[in-house]
Protein backbone atom coordinates (compact mmCIF):
# COMPACT_ATOMS: atom_id res chain seq x y z
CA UNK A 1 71.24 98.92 92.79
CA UNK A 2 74.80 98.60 91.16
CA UNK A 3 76.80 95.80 90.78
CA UNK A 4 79.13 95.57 93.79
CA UNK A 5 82.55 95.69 91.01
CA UNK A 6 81.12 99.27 89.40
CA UNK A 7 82.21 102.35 91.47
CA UNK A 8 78.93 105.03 91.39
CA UNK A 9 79.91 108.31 92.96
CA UNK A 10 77.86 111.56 93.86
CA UNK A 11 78.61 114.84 91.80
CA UNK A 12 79.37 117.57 94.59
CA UNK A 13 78.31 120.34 92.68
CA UNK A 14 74.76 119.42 90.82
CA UNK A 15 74.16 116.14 93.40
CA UNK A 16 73.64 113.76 90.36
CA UNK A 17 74.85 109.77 90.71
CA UNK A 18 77.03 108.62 88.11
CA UNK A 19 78.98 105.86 87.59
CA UNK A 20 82.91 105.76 87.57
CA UNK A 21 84.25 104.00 84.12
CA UNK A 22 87.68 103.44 85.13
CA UNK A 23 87.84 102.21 88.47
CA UNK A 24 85.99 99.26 90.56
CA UNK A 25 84.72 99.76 93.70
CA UNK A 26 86.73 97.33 95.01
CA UNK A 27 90.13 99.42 93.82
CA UNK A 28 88.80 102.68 94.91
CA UNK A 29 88.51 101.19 98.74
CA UNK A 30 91.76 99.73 98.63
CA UNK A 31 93.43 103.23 97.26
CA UNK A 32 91.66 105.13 100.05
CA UNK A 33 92.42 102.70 102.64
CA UNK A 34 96.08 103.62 101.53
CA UNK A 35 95.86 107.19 102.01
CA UNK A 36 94.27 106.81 105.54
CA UNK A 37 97.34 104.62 106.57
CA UNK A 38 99.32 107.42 104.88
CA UNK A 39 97.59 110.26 106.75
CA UNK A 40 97.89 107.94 110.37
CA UNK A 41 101.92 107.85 109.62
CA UNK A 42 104.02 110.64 111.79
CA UNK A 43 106.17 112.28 109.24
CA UNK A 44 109.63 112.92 111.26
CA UNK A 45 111.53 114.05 108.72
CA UNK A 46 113.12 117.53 108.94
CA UNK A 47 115.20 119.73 106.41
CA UNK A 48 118.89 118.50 106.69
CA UNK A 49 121.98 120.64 106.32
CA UNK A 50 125.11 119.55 105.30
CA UNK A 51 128.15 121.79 104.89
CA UNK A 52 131.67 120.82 104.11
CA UNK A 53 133.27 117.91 102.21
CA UNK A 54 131.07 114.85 100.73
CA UNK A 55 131.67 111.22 101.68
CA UNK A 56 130.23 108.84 98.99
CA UNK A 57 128.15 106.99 101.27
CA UNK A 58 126.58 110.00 103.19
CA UNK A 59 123.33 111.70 102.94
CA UNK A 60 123.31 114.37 100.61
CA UNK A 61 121.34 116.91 102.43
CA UNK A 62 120.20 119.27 98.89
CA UNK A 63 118.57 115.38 97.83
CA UNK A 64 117.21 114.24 101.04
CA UNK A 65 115.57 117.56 101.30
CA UNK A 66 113.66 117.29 97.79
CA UNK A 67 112.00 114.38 99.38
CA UNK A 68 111.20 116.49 102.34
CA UNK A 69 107.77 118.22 102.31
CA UNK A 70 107.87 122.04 103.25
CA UNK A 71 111.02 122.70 102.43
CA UNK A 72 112.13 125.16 99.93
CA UNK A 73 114.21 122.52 97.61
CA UNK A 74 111.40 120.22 97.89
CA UNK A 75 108.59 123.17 96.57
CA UNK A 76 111.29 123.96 93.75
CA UNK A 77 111.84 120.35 92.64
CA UNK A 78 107.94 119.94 92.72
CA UNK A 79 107.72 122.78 90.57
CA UNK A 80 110.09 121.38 88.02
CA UNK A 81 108.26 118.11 87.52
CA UNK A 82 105.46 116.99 86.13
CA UNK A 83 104.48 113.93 88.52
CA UNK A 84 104.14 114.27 91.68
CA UNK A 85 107.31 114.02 94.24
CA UNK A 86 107.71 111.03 96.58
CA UNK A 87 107.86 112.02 100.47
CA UNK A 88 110.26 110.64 102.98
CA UNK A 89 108.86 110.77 106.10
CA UNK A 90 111.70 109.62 108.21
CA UNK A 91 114.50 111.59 109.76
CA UNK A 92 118.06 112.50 108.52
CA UNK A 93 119.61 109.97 110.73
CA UNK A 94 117.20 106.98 109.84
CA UNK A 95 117.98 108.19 106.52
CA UNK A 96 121.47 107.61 107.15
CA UNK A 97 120.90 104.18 109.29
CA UNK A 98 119.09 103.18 105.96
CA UNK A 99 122.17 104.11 103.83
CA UNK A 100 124.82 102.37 106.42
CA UNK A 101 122.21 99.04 106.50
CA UNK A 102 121.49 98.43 102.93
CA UNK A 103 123.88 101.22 100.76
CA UNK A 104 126.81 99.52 99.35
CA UNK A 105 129.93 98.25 101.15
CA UNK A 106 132.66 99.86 98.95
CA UNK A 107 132.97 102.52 96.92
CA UNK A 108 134.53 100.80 93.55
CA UNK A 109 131.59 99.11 92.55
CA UNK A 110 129.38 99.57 89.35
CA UNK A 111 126.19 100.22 90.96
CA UNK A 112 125.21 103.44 91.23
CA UNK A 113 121.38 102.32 92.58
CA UNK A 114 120.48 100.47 95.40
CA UNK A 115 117.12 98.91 95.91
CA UNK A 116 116.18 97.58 99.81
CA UNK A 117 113.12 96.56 101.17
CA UNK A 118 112.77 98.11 104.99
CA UNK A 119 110.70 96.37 107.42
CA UNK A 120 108.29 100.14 108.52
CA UNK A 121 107.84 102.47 106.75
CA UNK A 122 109.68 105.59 104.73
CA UNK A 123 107.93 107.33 103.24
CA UNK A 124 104.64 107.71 100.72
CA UNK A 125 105.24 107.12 96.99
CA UNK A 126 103.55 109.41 94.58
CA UNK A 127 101.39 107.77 91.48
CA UNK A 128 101.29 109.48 88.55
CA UNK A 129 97.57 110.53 89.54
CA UNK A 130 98.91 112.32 93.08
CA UNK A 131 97.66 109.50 95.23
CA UNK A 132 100.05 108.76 98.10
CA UNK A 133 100.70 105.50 99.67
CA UNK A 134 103.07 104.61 102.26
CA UNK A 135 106.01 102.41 101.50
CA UNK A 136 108.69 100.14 102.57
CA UNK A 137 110.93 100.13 99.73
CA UNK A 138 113.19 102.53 98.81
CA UNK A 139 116.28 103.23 96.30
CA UNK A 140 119.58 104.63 97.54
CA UNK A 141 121.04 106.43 94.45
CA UNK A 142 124.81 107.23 94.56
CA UNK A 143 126.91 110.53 93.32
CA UNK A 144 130.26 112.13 93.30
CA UNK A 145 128.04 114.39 95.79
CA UNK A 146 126.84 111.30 98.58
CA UNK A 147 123.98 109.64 98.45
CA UNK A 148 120.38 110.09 98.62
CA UNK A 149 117.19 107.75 99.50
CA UNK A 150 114.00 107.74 97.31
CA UNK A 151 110.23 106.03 98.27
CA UNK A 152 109.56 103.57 95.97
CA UNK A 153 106.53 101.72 94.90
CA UNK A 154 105.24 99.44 97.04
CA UNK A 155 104.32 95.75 96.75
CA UNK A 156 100.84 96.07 97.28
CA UNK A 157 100.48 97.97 94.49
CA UNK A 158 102.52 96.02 91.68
């Protein structure tokens, strides 16, 4: 019987036990608890368009929807990457409720980043592995262009 910190796994294909070196068991149950919360969340986000002049704090539809899954500039920003892409799953108006709550106040101010902790949840961050996990943080990043919201990594995880 193995030791209750050393993860053993079945081979699909030949049926053979082995034991997995760089993860505890422990670790592998919490990182697939955190994708069943992720697959439980309703993903309400929708592709956003914006035409016309940009505000600097508005939502910056060609952003938001690179954070959008299904949507052609999220499957060409994908593409372009070599980590995975962090999902919103909230709407274009949360998205902009997040920015008016939390974005900055005035316009003449150095910071071009915003972090904010929300109390539900945004989206799913992306590890470099393509494991998802839902989150409550987030980063509003600012441009000539508007602004745009990002999932960050979440506490549980740091």
């Amino acid at each position: 019987m193995p030791d209750d910190q050393v993860r053993w796994s079945r081979d699909p294909e030949t049926g053979k036990g082995t034991y997995v070196d760089n993860m505890t068991f422990d670790e592998w149950k919490q990182a697939v608890d955190y994708q069943r919360k992720a697959q439980t969340i309703p993903n309400n986000a929708t592709r956003y368009i914006k035409t016309g002049k940009f505000d600097w704090n508005e939502l910056n539809a060609e952003q938001y929807n690179k954070h959008v899954k299904g949507t052609p500039e999220f499957d060409n920003y994908a593409k372009g990457r070599k980590r995975p892409v962090s999902e919103l799953i909230i709407s274009p108006v949360e998205t902009q409720a997040l920015i008016d709550k939390y974005g900055k106040k005035r316009q003449n101010t150095d910071k071009q980043k915003v972090l904010f902790n929300h109390n539900s949840y945004i989206g799913l961050w992306a590890d470099i592995n393509g494991n998802y996990y839902p989150t409550k943080q987030g980063r509003i990043g600012y441009s000539k262009r508007g602004c745009h919201v990002t999932p960050q990594k979440p506490d549980y995880l740091k």
